[in-house]
C-alpha atoms as a PDB file:
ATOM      1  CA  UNK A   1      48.273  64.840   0.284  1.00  0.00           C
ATOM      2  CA  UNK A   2      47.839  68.517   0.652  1.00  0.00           C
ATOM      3  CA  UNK A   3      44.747  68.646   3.122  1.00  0.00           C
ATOM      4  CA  UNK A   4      42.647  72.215   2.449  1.00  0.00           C
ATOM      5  CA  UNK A   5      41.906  74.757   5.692  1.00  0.00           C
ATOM      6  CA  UNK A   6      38.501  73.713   5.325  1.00  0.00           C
ATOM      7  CA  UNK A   7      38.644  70.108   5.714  1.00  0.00           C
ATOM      8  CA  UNK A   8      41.075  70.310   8.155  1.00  0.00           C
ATOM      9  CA  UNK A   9      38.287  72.679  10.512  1.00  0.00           C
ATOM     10  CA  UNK A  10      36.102  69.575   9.678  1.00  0.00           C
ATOM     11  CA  UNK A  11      38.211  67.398  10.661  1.00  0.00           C
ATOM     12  CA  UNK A  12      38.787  69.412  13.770  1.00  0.00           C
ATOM     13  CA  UNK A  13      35.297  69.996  14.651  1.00  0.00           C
ATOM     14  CA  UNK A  14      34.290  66.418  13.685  1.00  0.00           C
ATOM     15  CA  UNK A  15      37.285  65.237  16.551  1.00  0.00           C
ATOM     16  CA  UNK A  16      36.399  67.174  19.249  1.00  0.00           C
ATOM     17  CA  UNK A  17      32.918  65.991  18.987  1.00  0.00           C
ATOM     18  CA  UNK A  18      34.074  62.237  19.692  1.00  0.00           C
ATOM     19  CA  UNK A  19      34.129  61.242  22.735  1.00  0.00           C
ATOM     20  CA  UNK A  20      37.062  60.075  24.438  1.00  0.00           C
ATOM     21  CA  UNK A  21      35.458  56.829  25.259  1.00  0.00           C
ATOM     22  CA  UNK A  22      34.245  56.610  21.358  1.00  0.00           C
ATOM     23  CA  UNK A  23      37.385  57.504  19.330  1.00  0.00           C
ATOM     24  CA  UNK A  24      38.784  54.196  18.684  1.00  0.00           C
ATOM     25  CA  UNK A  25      36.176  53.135  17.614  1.00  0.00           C
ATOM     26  CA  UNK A  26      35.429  56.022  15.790  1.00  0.00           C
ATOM     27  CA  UNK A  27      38.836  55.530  14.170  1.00  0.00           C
ATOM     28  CA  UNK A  28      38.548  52.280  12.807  1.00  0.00           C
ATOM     29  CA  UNK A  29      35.388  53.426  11.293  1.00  0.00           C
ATOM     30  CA  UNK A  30      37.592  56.397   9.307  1.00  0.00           C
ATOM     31  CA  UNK A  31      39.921  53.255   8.510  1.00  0.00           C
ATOM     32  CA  UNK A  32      37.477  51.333   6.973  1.00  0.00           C
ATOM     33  CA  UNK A  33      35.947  54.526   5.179  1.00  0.00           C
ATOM     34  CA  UNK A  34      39.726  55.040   3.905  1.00  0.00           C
ATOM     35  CA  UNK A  35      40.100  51.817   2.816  1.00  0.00           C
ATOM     36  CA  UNK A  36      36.807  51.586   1.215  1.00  0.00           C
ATOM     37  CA  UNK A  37      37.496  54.786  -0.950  1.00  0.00           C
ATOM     38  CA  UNK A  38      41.051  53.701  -1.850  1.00  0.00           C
ATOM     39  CA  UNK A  39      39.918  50.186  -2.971  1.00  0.00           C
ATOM     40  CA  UNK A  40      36.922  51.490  -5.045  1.00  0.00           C
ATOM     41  CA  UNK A  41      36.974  53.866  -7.787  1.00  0.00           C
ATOM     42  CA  UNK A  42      33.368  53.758  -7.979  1.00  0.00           C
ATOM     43  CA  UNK A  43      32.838  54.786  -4.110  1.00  0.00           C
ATOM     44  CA  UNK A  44      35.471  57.623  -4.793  1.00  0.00           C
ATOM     45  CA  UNK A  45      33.881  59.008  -7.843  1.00  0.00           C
ATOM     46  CA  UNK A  46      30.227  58.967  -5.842  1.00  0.00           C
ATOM     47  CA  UNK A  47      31.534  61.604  -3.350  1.00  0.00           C
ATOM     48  CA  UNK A  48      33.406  63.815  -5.965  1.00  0.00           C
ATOM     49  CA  UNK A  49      30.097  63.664  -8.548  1.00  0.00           C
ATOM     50  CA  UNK A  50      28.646  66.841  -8.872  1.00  0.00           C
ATOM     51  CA  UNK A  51      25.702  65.595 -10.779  1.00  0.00           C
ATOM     52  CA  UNK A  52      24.534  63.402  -8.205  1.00  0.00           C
ATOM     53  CA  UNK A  53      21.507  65.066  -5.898  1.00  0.00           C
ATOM     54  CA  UNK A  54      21.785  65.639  -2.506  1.00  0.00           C
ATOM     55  CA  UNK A  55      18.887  63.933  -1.900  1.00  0.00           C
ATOM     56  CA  UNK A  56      19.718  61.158  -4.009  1.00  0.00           C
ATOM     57  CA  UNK A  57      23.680  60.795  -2.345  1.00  0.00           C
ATOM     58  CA  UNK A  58      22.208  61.101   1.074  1.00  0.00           C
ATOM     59  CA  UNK A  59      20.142  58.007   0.532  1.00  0.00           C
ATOM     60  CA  UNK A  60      23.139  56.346  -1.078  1.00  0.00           C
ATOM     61  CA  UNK A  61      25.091  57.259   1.744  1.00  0.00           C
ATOM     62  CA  UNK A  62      22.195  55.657   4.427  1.00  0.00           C
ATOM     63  CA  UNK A  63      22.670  52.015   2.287  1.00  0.00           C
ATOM     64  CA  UNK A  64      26.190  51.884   2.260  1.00  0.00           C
ATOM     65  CA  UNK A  65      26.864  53.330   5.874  1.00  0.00           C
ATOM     66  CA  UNK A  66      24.082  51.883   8.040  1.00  0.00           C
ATOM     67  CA  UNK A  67      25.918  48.604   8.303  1.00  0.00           C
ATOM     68  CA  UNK A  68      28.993  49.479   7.933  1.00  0.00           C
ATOM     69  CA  UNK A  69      29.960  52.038  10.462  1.00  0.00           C
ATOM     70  CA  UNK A  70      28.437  53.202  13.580  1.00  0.00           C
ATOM     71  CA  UNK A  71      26.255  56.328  14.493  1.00  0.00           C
ATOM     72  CA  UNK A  72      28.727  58.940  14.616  1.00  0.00           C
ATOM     73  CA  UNK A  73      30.358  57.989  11.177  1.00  0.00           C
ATOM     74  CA  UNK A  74      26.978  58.118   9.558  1.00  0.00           C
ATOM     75  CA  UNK A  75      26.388  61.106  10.962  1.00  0.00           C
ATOM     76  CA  UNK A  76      29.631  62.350   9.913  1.00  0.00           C
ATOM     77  CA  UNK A  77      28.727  61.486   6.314  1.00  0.00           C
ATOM     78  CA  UNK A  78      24.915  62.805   6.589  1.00  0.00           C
ATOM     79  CA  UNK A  79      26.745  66.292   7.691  1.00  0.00           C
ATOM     80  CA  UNK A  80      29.532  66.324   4.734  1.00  0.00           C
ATOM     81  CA  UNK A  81      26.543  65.646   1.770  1.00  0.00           C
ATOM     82  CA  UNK A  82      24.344  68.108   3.870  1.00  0.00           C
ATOM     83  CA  UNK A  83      26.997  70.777   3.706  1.00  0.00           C
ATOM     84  CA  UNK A  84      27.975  70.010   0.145  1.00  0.00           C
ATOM     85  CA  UNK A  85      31.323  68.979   1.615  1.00  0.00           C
ATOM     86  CA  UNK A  86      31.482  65.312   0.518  1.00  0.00           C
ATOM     87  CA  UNK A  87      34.226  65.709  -2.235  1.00  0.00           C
ATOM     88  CA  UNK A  88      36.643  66.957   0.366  1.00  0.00           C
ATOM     89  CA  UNK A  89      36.032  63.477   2.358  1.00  0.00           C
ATOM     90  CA  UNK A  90      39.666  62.071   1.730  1.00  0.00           C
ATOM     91  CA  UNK A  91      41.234  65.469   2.822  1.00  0.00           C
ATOM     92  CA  UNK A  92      39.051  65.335   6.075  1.00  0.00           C
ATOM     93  CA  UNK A  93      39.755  62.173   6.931  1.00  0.00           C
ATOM     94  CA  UNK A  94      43.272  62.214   6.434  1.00  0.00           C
ATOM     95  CA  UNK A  95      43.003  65.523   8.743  1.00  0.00           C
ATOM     96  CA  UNK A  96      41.418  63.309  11.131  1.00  0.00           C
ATOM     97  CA  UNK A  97      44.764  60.534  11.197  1.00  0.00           C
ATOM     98  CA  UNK A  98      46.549  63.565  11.766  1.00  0.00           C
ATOM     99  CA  UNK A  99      44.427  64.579  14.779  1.00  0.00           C
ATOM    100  CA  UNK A 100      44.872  61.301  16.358  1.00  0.00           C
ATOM    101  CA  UNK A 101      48.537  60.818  15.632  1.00  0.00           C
ATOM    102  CA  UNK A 102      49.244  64.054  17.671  1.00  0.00           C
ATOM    103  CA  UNK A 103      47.013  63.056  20.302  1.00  0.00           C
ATOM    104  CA  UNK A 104      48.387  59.893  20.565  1.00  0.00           C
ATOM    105  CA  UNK A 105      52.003  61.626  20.159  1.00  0.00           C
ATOM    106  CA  UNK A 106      53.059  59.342  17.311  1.00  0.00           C
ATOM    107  CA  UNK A 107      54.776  61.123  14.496  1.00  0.00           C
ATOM    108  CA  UNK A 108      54.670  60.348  10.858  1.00  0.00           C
ATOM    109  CA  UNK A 109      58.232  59.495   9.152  1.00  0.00           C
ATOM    110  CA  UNK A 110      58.723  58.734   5.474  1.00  0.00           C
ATOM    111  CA  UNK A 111      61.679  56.276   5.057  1.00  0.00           C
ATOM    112  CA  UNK A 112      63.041  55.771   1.590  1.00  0.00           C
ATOM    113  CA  UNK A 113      65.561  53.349   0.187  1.00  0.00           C
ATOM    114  CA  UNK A 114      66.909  51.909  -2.692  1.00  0.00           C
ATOM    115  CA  UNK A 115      65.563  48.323  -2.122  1.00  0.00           C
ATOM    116  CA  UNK A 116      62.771  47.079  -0.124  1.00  0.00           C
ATOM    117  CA  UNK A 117      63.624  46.747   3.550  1.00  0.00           C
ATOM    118  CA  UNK A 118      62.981  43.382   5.249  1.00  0.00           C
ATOM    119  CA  UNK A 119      60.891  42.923   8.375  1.00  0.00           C
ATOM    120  CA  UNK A 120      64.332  43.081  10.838  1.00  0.00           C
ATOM    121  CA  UNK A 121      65.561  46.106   9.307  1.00  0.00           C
ATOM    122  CA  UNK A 122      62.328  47.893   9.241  1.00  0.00           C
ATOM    123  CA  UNK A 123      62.271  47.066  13.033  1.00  0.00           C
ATOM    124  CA  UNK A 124      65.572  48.452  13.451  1.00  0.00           C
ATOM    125  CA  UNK A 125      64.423  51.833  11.442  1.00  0.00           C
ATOM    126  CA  UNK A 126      61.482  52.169  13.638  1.00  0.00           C
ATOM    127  CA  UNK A 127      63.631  51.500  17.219  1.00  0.00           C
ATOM    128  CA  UNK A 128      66.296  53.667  15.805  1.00  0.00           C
ATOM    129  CA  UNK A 129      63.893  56.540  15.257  1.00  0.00           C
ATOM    130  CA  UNK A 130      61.920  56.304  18.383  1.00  0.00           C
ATOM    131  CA  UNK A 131      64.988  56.606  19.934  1.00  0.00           C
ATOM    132  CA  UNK A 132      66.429  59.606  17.879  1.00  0.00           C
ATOM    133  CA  UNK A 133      62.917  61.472  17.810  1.00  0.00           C
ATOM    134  CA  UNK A 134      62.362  60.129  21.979  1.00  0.00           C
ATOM    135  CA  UNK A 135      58.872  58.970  20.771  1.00  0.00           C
ATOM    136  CA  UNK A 136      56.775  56.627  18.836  1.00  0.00           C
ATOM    137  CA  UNK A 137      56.514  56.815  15.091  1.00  0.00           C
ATOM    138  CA  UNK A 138      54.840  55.466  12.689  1.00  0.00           C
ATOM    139  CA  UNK A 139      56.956  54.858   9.534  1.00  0.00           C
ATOM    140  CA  UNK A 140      55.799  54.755   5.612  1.00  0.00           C
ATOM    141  CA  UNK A 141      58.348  53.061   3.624  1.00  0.00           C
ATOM    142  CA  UNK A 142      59.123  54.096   0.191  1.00  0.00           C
ATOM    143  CA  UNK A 143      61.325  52.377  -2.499  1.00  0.00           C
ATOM    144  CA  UNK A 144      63.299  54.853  -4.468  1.00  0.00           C
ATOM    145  CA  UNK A 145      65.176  53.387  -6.980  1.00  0.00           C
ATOM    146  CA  UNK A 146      66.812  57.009  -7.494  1.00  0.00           C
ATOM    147  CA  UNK A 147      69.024  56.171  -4.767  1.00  0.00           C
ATOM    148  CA  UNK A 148      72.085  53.882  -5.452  1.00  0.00           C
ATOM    149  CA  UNK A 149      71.870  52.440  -1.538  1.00  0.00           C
ATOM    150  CA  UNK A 150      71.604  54.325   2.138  1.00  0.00           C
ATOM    151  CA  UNK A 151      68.501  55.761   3.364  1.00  0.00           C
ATOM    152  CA  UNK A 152      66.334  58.903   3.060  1.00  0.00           C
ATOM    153  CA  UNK A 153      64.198  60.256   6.544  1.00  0.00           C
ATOM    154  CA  UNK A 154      61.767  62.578   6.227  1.00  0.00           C
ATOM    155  CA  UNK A 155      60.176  64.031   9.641  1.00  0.00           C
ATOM    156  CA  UNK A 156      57.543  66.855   8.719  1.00  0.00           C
ATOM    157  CA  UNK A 157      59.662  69.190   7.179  1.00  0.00           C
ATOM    158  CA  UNK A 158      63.147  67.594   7.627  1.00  0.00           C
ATOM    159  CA  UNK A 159      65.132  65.651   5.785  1.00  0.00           C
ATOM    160  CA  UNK A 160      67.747  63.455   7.103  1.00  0.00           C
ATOM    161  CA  UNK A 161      69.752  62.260   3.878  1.00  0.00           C
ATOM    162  CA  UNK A 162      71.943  58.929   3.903  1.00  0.00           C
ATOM    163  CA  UNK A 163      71.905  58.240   0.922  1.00  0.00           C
ATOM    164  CA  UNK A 164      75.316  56.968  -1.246  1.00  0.00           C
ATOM    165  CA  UNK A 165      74.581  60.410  -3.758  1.00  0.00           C
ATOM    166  CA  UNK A 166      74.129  62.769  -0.778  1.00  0.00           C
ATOM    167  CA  UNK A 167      77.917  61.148   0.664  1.00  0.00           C
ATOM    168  CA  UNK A 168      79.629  61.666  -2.707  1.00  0.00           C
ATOM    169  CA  UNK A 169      78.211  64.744  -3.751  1.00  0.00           C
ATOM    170  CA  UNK A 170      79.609  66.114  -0.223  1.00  0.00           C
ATOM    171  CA  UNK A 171      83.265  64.304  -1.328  1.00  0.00           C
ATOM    172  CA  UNK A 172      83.180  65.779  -5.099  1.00  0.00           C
ATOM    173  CA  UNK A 173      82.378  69.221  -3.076  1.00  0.00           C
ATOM    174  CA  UNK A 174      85.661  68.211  -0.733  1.00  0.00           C
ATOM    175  CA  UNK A 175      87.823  67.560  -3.260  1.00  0.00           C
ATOM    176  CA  UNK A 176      86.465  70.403  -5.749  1.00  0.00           C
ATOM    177  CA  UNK A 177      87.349  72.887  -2.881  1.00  0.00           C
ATOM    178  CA  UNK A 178      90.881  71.265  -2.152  1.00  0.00           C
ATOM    179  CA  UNK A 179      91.976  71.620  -5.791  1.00  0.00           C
END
């Protein structure tokens, strides 16, 4: 997800104000929000609706948060509708994840494969990588079924390719070159 400059000064302005103390619990909160947005369409559509009043989405936003998250989520929330910033609420709290993973120092790596990896080898990709990055990460697996077999890394910006077509395409370039 591309996350917009202005969520991501919400999301850095809404992290600083959490105390240290608060933030995990904070966190799970932004979990639960996440989940709650990815599991209903309905929920998801509410904060990107134009046509619903302020008024009438703060209220709306009161029912469904009171018992569902604590103060400082609400809050949170009350400030996006306020601000007329509730449609960006997936970009900000995705901005938020990111705020904790670098606190926390864990960094985000993609892995893809050409099957689905099974709970010892996805161990083994995680302890291979904390070693090779010298910190924790936390991994998103991907199935590619692009790739005939090896593995595809992707740290931020780099990509570490393993794959069988990366390998042969290097030994057709070999042997193209020796000819």
């Amino acid at each position: 997800m591309i996350i917009s400059r202005v969520a991501r000064r919400y999301a850095g302005a809404i992290f600083a104000s959490v105390d240290d103390d608060r933030k995990d619990a904070f966190f799970q909160d932004v979990s639960d929000l996440q989940s709650y947005i990815d599991q209903s369409k309905d929920l998801r559509n509410f904060f990107l609706s134009p046509i619903i009043e302020r008024a009438k989405k703060l209220e709306i936003v009161e029912a469904i948060a009171k018992d569902r998250f604590g103060p400082q989520m609400l809050s949170v929330l009350r400030l996006l509708v306020d601000k007329d910033r509730e449609a960006l609420v997936e970009e900000i709290l995705e901005a938020l994840f990111d705020l904790r993973r670098q606190q926390l120092g864990i960094q985000p790596v993609t892995v893809s494969t050409a099957v689905p990896l099974d709970e010892r080898l996805r161990n083994e990709v995680v302890s291979g990588l904390e070693g090779f990055l010298k910190g924790k990460v936390e991994v998103e697996y991907a199935v590619s079924e692009e790739l005939k077999g090896g593995v595809v890394v992707r740290v931020e910006d780099t990509v570490y390719d393993g794959s069988i077509q990366r390998q042969l395409a290097r030994l057709r370039r070999k042997f193209s070159s020796v000819s």
